[in-house]
PDB file of N, CA and C in Angstrom:
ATOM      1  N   UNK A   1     -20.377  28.126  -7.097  1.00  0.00           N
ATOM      2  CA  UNK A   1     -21.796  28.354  -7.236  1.00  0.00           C
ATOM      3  C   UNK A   1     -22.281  29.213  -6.087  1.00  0.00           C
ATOM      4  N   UNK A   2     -23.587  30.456  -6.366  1.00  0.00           N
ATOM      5  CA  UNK A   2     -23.715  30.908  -5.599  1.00  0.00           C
ATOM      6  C   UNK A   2     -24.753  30.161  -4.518  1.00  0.00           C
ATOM      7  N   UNK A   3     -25.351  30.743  -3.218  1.00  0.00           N
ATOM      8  CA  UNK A   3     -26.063  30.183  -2.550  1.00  0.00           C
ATOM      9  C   UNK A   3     -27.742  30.019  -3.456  1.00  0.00           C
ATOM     10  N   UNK A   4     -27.712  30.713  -4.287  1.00  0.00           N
ATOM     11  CA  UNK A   4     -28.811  30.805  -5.060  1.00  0.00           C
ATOM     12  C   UNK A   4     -28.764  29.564  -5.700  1.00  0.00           C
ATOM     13  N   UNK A   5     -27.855  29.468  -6.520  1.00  0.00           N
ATOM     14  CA  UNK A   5     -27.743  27.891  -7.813  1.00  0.00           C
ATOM     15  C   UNK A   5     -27.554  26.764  -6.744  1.00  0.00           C
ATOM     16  N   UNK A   6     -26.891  26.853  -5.345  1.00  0.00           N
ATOM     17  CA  UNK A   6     -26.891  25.666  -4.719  1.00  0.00           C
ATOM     18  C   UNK A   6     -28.220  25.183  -4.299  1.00  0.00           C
ATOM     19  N   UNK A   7     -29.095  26.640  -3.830  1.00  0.00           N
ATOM     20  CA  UNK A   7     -30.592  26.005  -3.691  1.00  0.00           C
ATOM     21  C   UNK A   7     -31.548  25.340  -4.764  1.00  0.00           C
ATOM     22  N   UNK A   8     -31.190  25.767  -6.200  1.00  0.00           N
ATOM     23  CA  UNK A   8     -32.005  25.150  -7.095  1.00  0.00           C
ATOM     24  C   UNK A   8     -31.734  24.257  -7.139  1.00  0.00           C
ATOM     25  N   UNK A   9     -30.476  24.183  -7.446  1.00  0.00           N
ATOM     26  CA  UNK A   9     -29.590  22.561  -7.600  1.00  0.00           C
ATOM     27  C   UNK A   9     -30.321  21.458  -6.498  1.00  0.00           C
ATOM     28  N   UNK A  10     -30.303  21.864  -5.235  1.00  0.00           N
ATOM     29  CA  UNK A  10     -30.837  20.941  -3.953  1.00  0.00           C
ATOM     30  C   UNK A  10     -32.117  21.225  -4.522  1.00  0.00           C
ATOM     31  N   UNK A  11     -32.622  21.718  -4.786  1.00  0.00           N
ATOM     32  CA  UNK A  11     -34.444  21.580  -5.221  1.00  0.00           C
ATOM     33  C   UNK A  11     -34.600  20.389  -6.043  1.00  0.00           C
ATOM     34  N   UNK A  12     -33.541  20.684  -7.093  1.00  0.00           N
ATOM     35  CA  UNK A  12     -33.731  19.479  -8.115  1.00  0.00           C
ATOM     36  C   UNK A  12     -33.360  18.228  -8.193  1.00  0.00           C
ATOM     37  N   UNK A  13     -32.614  17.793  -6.929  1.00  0.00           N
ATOM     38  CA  UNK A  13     -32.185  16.821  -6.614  1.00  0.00           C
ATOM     39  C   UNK A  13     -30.505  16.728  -7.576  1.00  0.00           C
ATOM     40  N   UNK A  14     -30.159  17.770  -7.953  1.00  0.00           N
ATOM     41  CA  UNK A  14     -29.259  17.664  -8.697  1.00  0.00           C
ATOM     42  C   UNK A  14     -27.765  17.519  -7.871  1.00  0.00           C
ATOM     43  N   UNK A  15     -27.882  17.783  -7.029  1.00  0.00           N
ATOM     44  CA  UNK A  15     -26.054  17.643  -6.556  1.00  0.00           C
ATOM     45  C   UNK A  15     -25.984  15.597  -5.854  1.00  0.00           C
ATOM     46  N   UNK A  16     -25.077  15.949  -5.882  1.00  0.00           N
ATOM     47  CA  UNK A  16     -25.094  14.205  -5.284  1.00  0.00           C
ATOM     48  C   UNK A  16     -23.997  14.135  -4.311  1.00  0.00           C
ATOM     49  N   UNK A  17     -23.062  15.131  -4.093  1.00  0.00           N
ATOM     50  CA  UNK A  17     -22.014  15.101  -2.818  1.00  0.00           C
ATOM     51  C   UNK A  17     -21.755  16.288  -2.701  1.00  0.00           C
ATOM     52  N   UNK A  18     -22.404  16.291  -1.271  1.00  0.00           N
ATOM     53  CA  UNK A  18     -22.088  18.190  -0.558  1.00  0.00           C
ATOM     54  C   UNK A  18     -21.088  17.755   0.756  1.00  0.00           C
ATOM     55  N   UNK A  19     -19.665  18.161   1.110  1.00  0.00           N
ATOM     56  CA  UNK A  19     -18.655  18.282   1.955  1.00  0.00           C
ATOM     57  C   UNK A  19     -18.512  19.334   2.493  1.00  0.00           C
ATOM     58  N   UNK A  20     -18.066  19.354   3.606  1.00  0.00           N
ATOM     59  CA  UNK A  20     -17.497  20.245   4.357  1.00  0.00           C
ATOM     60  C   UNK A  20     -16.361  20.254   4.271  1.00  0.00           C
ATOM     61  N   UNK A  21     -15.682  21.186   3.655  1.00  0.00           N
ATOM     62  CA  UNK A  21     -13.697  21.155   3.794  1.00  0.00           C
ATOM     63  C   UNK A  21     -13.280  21.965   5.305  1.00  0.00           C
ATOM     64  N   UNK A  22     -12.156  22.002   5.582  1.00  0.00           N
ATOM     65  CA  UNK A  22     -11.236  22.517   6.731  1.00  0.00           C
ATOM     66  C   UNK A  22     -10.513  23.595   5.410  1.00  0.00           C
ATOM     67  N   UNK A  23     -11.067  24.750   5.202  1.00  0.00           N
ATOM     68  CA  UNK A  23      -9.852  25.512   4.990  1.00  0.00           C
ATOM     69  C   UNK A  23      -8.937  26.532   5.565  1.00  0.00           C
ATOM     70  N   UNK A  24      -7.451  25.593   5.588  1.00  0.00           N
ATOM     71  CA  UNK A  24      -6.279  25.672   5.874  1.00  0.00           C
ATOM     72  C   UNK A  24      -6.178  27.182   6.240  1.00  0.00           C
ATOM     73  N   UNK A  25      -5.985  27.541   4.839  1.00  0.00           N
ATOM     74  CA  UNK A  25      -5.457  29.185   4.964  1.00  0.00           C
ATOM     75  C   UNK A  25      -5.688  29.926   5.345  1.00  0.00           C
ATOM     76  N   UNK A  26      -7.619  30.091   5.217  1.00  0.00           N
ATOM     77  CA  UNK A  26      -8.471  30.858   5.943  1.00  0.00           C
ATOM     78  C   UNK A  26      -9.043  30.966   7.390  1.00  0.00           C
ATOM     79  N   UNK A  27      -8.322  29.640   7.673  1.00  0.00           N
ATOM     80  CA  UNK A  27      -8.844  29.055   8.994  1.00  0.00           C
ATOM     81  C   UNK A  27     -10.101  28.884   9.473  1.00  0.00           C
ATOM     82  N   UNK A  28     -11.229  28.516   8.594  1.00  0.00           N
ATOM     83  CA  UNK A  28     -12.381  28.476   9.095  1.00  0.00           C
ATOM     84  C   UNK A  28     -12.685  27.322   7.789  1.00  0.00           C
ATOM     85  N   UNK A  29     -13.722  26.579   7.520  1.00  0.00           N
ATOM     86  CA  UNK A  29     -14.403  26.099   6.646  1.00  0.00           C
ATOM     87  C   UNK A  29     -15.144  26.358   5.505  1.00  0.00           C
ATOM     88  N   UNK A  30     -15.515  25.777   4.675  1.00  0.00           N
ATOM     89  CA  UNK A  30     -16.075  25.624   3.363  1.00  0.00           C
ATOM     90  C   UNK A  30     -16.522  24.576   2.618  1.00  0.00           C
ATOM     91  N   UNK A  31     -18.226  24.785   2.274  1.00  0.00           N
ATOM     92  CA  UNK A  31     -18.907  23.898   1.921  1.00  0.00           C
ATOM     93  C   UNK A  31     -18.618  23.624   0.258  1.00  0.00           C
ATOM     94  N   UNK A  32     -18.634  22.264  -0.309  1.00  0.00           N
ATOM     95  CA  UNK A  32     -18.184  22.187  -1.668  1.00  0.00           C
ATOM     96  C   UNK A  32     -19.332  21.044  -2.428  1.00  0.00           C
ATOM     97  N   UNK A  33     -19.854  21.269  -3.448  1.00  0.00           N
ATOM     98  CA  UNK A  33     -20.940  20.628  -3.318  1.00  0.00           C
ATOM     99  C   UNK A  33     -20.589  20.211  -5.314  1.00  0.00           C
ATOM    100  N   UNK A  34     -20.308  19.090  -5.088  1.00  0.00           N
ATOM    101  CA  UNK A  34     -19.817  18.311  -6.555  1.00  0.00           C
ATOM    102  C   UNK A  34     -18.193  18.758  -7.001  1.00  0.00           C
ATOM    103  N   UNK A  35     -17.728  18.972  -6.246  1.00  0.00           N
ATOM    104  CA  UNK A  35     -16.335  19.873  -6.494  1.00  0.00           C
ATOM    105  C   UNK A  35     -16.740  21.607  -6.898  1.00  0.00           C
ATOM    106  N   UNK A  36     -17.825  21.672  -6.364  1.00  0.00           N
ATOM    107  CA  UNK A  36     -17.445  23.203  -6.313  1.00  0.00           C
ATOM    108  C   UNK A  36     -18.117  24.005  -5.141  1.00  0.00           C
ATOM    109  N   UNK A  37     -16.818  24.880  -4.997  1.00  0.00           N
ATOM    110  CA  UNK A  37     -17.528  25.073  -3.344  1.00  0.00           C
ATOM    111  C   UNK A  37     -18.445  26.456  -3.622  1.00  0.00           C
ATOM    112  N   UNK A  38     -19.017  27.135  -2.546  1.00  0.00           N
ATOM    113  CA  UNK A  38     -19.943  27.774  -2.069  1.00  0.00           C
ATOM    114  C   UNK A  38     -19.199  28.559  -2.539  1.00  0.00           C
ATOM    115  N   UNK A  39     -20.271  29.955  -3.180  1.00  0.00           N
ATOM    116  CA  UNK A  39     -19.159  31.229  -3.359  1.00  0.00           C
ATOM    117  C   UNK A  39     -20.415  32.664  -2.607  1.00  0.00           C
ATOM    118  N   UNK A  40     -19.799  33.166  -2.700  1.00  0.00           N
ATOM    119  CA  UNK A  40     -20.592  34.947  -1.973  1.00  0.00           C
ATOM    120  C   UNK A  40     -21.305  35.366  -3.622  1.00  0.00           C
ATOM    121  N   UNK A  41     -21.844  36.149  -3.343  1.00  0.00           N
ATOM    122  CA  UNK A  41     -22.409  37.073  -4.777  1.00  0.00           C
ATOM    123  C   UNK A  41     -21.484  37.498  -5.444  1.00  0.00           C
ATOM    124  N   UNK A  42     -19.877  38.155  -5.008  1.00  0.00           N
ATOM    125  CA  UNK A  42     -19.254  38.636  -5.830  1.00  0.00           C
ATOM    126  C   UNK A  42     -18.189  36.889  -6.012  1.00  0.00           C
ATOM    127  N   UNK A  43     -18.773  36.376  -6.173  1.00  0.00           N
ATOM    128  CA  UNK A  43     -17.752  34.952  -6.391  1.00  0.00           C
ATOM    129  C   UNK A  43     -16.784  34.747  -5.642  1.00  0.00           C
ATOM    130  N   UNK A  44     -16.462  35.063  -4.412  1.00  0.00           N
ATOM    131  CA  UNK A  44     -15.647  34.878  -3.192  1.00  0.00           C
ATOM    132  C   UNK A  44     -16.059  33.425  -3.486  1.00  0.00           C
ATOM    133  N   UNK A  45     -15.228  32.881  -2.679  1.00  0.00           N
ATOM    134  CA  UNK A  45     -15.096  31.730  -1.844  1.00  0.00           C
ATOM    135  C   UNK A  45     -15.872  31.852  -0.256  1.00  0.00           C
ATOM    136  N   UNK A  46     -17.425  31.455   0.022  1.00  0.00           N
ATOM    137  CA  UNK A  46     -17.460  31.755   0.920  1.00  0.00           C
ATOM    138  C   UNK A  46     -17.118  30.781   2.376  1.00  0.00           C
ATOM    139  N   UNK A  47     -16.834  31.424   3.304  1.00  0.00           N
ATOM    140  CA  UNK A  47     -16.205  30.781   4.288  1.00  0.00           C
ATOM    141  C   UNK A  47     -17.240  31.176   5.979  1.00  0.00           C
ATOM    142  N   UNK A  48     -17.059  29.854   6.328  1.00  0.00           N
ATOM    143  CA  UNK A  48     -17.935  29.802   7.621  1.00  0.00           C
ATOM    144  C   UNK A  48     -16.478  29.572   8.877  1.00  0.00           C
ATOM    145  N   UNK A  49     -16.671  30.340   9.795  1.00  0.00           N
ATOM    146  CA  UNK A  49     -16.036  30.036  11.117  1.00  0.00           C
ATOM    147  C   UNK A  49     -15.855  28.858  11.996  1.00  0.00           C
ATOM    148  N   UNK A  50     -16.803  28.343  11.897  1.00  0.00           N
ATOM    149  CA  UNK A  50     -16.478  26.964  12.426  1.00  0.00           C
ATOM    150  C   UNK A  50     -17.689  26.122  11.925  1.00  0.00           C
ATOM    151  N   UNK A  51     -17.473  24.851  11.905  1.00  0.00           N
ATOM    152  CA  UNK A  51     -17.784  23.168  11.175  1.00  0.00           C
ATOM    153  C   UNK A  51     -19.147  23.785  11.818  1.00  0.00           C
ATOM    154  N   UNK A  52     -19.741  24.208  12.988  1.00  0.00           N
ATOM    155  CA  UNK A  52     -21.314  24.231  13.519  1.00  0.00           C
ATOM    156  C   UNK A  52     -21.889  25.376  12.546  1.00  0.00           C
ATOM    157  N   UNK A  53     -21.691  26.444  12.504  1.00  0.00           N
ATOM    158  CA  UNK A  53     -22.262  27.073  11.394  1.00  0.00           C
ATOM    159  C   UNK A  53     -22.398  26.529  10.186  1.00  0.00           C
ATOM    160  N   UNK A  54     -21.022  26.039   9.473  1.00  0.00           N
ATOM    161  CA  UNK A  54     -21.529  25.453   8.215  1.00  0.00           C
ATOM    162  C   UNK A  54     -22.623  24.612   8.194  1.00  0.00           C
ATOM    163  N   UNK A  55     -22.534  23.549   9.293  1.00  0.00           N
ATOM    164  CA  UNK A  55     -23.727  22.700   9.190  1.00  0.00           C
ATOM    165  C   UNK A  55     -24.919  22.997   9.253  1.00  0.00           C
ATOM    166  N   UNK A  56     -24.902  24.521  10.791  1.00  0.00           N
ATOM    167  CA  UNK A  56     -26.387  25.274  10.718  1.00  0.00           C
ATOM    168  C   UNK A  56     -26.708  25.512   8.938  1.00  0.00           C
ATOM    169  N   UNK A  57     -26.250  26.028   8.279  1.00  0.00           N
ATOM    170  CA  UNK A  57     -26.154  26.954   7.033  1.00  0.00           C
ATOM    171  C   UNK A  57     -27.185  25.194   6.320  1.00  0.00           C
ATOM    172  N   UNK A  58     -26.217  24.448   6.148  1.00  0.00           N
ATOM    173  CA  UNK A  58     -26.764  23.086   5.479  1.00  0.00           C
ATOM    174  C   UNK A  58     -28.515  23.063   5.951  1.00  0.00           C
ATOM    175  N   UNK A  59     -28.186  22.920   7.258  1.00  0.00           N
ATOM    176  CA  UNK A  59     -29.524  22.109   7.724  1.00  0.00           C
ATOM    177  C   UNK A  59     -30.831  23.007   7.293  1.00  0.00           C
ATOM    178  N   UNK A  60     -30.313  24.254   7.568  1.00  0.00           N
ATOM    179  CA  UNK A  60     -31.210  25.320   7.351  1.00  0.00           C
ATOM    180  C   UNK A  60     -31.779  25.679   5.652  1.00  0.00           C
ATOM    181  N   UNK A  61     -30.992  25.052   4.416  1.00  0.00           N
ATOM    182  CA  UNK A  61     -31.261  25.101   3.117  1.00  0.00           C
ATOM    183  C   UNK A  61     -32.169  23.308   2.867  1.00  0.00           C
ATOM    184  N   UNK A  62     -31.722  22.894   3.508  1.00  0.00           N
ATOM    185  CA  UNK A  62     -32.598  21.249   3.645  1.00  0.00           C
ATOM    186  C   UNK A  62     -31.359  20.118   3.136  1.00  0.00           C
ATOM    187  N   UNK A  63     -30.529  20.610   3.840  1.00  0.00           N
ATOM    188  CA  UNK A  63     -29.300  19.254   3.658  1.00  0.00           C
ATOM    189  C   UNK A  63     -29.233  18.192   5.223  1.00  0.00           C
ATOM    190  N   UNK A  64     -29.471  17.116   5.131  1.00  0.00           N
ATOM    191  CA  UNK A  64     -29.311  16.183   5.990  1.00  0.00           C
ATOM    192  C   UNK A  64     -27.975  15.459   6.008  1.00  0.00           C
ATOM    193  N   UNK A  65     -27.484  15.210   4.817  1.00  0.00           N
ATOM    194  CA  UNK A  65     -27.026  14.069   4.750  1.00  0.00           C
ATOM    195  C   UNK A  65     -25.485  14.911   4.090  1.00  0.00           C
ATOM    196  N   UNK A  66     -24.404  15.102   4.485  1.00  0.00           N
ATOM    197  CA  UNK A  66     -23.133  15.526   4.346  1.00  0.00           C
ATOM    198  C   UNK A  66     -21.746  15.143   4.993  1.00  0.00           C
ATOM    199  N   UNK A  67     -20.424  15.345   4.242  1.00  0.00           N
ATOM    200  CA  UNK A  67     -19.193  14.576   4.853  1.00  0.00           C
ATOM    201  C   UNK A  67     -18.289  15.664   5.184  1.00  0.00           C
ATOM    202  N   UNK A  68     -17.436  15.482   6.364  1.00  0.00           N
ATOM    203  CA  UNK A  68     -16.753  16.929   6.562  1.00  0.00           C
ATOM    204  C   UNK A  68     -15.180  16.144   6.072  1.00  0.00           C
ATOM    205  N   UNK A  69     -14.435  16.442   5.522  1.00  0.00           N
ATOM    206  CA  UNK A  69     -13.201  16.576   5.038  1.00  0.00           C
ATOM    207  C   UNK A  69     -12.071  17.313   5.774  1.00  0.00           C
ATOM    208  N   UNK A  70     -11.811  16.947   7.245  1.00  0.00           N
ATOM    209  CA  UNK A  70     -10.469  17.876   7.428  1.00  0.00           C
ATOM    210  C   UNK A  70      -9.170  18.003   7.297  1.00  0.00           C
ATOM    211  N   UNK A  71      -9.017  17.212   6.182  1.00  0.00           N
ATOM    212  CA  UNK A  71      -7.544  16.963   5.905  1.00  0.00           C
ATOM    213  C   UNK A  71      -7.573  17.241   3.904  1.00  0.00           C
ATOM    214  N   UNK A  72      -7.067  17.609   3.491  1.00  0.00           N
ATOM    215  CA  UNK A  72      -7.620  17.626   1.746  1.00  0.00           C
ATOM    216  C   UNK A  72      -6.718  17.560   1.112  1.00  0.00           C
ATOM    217  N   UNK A  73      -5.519  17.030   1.865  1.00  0.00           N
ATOM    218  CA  UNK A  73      -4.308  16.539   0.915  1.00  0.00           C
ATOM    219  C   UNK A  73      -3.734  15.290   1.740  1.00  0.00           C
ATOM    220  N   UNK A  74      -3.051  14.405   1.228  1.00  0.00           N
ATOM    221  CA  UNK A  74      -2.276  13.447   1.594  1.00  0.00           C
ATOM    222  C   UNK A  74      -1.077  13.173   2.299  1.00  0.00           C
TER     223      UNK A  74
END
């Protein structure tokens, strides 16, 4: 979803679990909000540099309440 549908979605009270992942590959993070994470305009996967930005990014759309995930396999 883009940052656009994640804001309506949070308008409408519609998401019910927004995470922070650790991604591995990219080495920086990614927000995932009902199992689907954040994407760019051209549908990237978008990715934040470190866990404090993502959260700036959250706090700043009106998210309080989120879980960071740094491990995503067993």
């Amino acid at each position: 979803m883009t940052e656009r549908e994640f804001k309506l979605l949070l308008n409408a009270n519609a998401l019910k679990n927004i995470q922070v992942h650790y991604a591995f590959m990219a080495k920086g993070y990614m927000i995932v909000a009902d199992g689907n994470p954040l994407e760019t305009t051209k549908r990237d996967t978008r990715e934040f540099k470190t866990l404090d930005s993502a959260a700036k990014f959250l706090f700043r759309v009106g998210v309080a309440d989120f879980a960071v995930k740094l491990k995503t396999s067993c």
